[in-house]
N, C-alpha and C. Protein backbone atom coordinates (compact mmCIF):
# COMPACT_ATOMS: atom_id res chain seq x y z
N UNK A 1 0.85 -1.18 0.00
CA UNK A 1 0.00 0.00 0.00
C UNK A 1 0.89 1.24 0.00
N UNK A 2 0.60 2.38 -0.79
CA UNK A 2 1.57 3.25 -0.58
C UNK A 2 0.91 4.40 -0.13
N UNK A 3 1.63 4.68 1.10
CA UNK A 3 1.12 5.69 2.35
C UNK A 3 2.45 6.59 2.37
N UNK A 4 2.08 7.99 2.05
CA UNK A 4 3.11 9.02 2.50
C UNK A 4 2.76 9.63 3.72
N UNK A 5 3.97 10.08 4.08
CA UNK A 5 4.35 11.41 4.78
C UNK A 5 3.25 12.75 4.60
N UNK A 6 2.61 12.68 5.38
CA UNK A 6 1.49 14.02 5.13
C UNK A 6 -0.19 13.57 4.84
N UNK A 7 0.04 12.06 4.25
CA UNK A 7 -1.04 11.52 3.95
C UNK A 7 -2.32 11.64 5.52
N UNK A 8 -3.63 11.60 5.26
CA UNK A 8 -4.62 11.49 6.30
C UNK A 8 -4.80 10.09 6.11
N UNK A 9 -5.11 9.41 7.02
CA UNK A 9 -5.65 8.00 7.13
C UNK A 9 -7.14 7.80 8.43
N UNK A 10 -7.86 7.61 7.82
CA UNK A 10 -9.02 7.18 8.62
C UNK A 10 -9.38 5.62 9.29
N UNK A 11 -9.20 5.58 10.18
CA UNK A 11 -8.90 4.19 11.09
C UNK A 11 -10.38 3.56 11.64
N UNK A 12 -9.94 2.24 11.19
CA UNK A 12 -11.47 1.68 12.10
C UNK A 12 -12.00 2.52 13.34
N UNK A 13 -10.94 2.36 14.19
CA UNK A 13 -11.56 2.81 15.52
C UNK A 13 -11.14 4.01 16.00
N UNK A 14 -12.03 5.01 16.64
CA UNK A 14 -12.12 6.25 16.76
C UNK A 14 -10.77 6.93 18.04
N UNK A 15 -9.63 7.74 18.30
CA UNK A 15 -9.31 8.21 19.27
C UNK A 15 -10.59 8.51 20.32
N UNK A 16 -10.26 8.16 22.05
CA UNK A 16 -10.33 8.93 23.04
C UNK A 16 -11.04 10.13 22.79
N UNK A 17 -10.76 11.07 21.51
CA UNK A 17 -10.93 12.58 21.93
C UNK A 17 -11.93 12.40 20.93
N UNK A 18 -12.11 11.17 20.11
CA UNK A 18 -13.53 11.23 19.06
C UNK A 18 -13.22 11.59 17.73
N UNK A 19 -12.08 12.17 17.35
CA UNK A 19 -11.30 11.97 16.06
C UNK A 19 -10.89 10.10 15.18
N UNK A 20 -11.42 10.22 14.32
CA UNK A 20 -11.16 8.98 13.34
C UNK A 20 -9.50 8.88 12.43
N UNK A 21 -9.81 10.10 12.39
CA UNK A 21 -8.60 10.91 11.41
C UNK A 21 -7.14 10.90 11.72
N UNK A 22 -5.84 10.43 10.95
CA UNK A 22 -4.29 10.47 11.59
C UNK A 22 -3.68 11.19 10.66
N UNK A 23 -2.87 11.91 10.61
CA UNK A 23 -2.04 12.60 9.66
C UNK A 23 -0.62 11.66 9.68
N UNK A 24 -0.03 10.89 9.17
CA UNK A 24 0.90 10.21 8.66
C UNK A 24 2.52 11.02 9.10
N UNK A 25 3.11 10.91 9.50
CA UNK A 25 4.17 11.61 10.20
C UNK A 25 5.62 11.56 9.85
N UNK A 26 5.78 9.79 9.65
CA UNK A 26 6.48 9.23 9.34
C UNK A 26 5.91 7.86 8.81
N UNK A 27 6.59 7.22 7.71
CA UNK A 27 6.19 5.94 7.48
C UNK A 27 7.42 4.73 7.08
N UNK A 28 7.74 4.02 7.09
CA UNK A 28 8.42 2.77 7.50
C UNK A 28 7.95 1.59 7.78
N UNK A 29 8.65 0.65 8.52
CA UNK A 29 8.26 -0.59 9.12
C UNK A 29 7.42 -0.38 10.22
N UNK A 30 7.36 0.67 10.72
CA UNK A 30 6.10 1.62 11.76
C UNK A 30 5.85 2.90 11.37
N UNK A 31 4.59 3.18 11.93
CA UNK A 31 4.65 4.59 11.22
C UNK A 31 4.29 5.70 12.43
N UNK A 32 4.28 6.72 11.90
CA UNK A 32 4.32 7.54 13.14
C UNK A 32 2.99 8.33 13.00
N UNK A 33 2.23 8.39 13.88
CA UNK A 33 0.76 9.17 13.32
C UNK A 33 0.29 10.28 14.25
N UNK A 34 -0.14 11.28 14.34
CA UNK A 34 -0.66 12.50 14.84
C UNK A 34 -2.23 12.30 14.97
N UNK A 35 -2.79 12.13 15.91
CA UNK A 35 -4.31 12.74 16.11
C UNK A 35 -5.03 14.15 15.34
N UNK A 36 -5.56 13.88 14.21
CA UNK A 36 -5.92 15.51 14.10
C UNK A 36 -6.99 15.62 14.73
N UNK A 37 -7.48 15.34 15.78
CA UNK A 37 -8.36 16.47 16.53
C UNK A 37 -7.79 16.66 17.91
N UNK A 38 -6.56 16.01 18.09
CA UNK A 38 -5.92 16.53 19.44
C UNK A 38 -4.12 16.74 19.50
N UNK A 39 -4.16 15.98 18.24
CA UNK A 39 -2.62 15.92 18.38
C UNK A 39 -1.55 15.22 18.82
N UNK A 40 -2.19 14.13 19.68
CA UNK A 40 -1.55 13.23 20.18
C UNK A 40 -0.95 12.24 18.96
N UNK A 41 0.22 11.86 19.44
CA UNK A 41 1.40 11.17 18.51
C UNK A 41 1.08 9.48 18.94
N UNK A 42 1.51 8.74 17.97
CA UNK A 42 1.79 7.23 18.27
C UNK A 42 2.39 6.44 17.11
N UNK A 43 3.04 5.66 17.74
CA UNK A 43 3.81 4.44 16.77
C UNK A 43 3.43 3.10 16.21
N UNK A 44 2.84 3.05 15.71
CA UNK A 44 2.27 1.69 14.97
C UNK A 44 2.97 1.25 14.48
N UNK A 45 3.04 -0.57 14.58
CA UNK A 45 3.68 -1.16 13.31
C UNK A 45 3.08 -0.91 11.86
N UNK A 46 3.82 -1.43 11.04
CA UNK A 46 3.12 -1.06 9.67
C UNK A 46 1.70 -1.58 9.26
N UNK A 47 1.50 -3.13 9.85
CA UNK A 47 0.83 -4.49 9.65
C UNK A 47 -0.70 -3.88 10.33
N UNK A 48 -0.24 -3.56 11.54
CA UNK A 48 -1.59 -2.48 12.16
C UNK A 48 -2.41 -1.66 11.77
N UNK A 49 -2.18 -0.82 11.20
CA UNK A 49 -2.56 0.47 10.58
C UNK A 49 -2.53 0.06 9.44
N UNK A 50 -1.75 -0.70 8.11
CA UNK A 50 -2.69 -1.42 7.27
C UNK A 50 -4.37 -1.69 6.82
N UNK A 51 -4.07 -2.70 8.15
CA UNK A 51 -5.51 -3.67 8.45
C UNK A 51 -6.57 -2.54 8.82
N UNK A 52 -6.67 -1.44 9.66
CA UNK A 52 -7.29 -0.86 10.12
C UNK A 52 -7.08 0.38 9.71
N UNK A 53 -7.15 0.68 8.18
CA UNK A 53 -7.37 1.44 7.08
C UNK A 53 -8.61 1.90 7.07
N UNK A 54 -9.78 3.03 6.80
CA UNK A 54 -11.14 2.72 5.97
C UNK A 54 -11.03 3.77 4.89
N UNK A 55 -9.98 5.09 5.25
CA UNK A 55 -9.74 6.06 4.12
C UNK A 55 -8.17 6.44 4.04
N UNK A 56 -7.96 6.82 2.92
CA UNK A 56 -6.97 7.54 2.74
C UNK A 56 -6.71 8.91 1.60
N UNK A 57 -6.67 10.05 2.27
CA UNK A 57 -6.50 11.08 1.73
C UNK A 57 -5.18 11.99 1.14
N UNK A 58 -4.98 12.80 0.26
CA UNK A 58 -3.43 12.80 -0.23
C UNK A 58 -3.92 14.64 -1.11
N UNK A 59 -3.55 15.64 -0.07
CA UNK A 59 -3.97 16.85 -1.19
C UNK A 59 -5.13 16.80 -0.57
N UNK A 60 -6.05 16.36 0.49
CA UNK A 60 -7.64 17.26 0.41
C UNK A 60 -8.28 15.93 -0.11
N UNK A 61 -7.87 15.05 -1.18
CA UNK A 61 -8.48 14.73 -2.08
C UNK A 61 -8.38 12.44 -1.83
N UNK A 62 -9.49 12.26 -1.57
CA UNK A 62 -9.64 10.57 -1.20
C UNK A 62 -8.87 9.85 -3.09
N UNK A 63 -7.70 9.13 -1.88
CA UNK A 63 -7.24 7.95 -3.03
C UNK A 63 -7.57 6.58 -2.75
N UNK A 64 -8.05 6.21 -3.69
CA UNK A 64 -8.37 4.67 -3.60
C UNK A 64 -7.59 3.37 -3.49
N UNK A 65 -7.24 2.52 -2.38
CA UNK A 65 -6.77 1.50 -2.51
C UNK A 65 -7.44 -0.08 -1.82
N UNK A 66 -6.56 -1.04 -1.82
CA UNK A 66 -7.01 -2.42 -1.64
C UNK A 66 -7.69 -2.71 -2.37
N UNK A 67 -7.99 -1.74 -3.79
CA UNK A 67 -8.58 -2.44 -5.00
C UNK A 67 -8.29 -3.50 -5.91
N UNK A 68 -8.68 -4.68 -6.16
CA UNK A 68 -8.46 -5.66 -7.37
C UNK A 68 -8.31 -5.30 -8.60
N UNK A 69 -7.63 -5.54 -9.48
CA UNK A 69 -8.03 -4.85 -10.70
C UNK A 69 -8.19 -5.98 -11.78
């Protein structure tokens, strides 16, 4: 899956503060993600945050993946 730096990612399950939403921070074999509705930071393996994908945004603008073609 290709996930940048800056990318938004929308996660199954909601932050604590009620935000769905991560801003992508760093990405690697873990990635590093920001809360956008509070800001709080965390480290995920890659395999994690994968699986528990439902959007991904790039520019404002939803890109599509885990599609078959």
């Amino acid at each position: 899956m290709d996930i940048r730096t800056d990318d938004i990612v929308r996660l199954k399950k909601k932050h604590p503060c009620g935000s769905f939403d991560w801003r992508v921070l760093h990405c690697g074999a873990d990635f590093r993600l920001a809360c956008c509705g509070c800001g709080h930071q965390v480290m995920l393996p890659r395999q994690t945050v994968e699986k528990n994908i439902r959007r991904l945004e790039r520019g404002g603008e939803e890109i599509p993946f885990g599609q078959k073609h």
